[in-house]
Protein backbone atom coordinates (compact mmCIF):
# COMPACT_ATOMS: atom_id res chain seq x y z
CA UNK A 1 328.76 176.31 165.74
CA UNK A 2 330.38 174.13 162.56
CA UNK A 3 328.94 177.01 160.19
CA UNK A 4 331.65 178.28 157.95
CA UNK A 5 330.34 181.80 158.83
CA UNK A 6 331.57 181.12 162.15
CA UNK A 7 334.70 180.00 161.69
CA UNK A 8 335.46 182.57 159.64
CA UNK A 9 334.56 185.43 161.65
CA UNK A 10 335.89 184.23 164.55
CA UNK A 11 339.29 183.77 162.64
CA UNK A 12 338.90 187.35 160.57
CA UNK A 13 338.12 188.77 164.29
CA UNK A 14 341.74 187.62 165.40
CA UNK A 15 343.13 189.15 162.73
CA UNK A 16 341.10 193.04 162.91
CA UNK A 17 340.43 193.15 166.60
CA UNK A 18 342.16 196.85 167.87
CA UNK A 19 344.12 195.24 170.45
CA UNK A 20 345.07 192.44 168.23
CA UNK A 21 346.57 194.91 165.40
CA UNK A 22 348.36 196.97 168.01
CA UNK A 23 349.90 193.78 169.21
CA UNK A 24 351.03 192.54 165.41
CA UNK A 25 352.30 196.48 164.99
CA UNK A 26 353.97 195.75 168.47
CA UNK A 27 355.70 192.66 166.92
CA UNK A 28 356.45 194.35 163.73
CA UNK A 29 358.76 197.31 165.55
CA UNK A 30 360.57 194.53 167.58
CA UNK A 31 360.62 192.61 164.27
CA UNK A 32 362.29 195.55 162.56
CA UNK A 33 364.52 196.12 165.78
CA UNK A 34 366.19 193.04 166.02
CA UNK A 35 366.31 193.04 161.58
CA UNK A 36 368.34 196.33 162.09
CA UNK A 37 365.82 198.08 160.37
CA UNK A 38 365.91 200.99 162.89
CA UNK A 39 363.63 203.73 160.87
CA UNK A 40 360.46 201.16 160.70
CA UNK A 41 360.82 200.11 164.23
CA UNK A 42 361.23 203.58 165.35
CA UNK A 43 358.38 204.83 163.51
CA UNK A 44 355.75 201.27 164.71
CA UNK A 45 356.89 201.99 167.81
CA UNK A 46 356.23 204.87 168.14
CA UNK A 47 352.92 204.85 166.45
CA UNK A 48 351.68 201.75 169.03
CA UNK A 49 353.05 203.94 171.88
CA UNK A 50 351.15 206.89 170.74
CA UNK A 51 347.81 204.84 170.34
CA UNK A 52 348.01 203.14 173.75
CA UNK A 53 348.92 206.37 175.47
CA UNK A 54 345.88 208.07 173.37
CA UNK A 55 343.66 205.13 174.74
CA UNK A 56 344.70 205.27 178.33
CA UNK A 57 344.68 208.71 178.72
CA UNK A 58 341.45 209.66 177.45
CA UNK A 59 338.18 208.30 177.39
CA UNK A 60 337.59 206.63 173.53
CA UNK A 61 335.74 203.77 174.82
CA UNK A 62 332.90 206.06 176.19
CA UNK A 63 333.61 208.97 172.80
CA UNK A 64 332.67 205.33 170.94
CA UNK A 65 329.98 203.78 172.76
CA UNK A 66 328.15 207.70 173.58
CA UNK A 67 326.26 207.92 170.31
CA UNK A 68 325.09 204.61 170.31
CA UNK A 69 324.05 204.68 174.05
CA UNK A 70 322.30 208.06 173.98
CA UNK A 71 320.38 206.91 170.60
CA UNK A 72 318.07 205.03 172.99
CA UNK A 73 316.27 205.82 176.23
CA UNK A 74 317.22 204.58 179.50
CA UNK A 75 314.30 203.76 180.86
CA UNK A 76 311.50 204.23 178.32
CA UNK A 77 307.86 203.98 178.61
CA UNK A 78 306.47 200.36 178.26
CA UNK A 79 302.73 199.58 176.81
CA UNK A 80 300.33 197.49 178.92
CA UNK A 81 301.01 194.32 177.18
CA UNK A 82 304.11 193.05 175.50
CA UNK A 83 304.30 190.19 173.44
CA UNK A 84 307.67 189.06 173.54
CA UNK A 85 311.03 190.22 175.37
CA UNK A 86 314.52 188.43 173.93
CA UNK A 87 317.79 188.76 175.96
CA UNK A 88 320.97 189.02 174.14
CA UNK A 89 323.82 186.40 176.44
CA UNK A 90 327.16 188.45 176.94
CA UNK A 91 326.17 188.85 180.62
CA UNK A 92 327.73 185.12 181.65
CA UNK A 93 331.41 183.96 182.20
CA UNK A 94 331.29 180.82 180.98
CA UNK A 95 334.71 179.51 181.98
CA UNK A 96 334.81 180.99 185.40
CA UNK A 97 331.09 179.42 185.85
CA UNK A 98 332.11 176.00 184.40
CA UNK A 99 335.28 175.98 186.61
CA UNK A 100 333.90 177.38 189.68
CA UNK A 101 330.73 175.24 189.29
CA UNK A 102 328.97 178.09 190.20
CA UNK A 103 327.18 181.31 188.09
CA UNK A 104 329.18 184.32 187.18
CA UNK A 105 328.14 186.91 185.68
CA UNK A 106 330.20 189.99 184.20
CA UNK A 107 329.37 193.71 183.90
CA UNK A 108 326.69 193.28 181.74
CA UNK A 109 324.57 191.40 184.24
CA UNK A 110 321.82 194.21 183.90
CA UNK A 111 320.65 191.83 180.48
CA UNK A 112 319.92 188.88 182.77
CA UNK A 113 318.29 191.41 185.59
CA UNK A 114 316.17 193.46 183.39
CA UNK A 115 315.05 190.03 181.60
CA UNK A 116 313.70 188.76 185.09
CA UNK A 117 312.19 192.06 185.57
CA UNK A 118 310.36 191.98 182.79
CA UNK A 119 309.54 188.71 182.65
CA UNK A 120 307.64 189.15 185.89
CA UNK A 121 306.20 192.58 184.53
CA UNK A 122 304.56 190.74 181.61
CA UNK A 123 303.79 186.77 182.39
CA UNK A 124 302.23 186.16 179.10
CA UNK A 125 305.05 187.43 177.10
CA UNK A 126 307.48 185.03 175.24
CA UNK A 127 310.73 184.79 176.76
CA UNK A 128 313.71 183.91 174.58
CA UNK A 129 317.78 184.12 175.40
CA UNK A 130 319.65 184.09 172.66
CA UNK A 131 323.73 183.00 172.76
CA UNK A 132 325.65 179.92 172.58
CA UNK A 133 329.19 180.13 172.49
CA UNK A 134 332.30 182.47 171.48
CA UNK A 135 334.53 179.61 171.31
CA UNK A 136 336.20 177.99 168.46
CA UNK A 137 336.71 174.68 170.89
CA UNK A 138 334.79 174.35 173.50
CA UNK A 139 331.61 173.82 172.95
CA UNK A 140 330.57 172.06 176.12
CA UNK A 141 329.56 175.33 177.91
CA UNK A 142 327.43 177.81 176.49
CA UNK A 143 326.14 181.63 177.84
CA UNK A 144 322.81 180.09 177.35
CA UNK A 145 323.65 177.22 180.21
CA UNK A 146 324.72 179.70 182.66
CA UNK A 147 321.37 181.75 182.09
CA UNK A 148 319.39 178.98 182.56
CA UNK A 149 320.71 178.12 185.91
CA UNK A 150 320.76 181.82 186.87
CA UNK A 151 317.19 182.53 185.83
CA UNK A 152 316.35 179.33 187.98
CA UNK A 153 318.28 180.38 191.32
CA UNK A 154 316.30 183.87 190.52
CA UNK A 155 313.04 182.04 190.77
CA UNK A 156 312.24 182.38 187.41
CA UNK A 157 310.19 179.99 185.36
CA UNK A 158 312.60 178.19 183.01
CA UNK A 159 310.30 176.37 180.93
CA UNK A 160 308.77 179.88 179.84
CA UNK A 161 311.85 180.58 178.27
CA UNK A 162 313.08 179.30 174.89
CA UNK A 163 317.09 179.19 174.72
């Protein structure tokens, strides 16, 4: 997690997340209100009220993810033998996990589930999770250590699995 790639992104993904930039545009038009400069605040506001009424209204999250998500089959015919099956984390709340001191998992918990399903389906296959952390900080919790435990309470054979 010390790379300078990661660092980086993580600080260029403050900076050009959607939600982020409507929030700087947000602060802008305020800016520009309390500056007297009426005709820019009018015109950010405006614009960020448009967008978030756009977003909440209709459904661009789905228009987005659609061509992506129907690029691939939902359920698609698997061969007799597989050898290998790698899990992508995203599925684990790490805070909520580390301050509960239990596993959560979010709306992406199908990963984790499919994994153990096909784990099962196909013993000889390698098994590998791959994730660590998001965090620029804290680095004492990782998706990875919520997995682990989860695949364990799920009966699953740990030491199959390379994290």
């Amino acid at each position: 997690m010390d790379s300078l790639f990661f660092w980086i992104s993580k600080l260029a993904w403050l900076f050009i997340a959607p939600d982020n930039l409507l929030l700087m545009v947000l602060i802008a038009g305020v800016a520009a209100l309390w500056l007297d400069k009426m005709q820019l605040s009018k015109w950010l506001l405006s614009g960020v009220a448009a967008v978030m009424l756009f977003i909440a209204l209709l459904p661009v999250g789905e228009w987005l993810l659609y061509p992506l998500e129907s690029q691939y089959p939902q359920k698609p015919q698997l061969p007799q033998q597989i050898d290998g099956i790698i899990v992508l984390s995203g599925a684990e709340k790490t805070k909520i996990s580390k301050s509960w001191g239990s596993v959560e998992l979010n709306g992406a918990a199908e990963r984790d589930t499919t994994f153990i399903e096909l784990a099962r389906k196909y013993p000889l296959a390698k098994l590998v999770f791959t994730g660590g952390t998001s965090s620029l900080v804290n680095h004492d919790m990782k998706g990875a250590d919520i997995a682990k435990a989860f695949f364990a309470q799920q009966g699953l054979d740990i030491g199959r699995i390379t994290f």
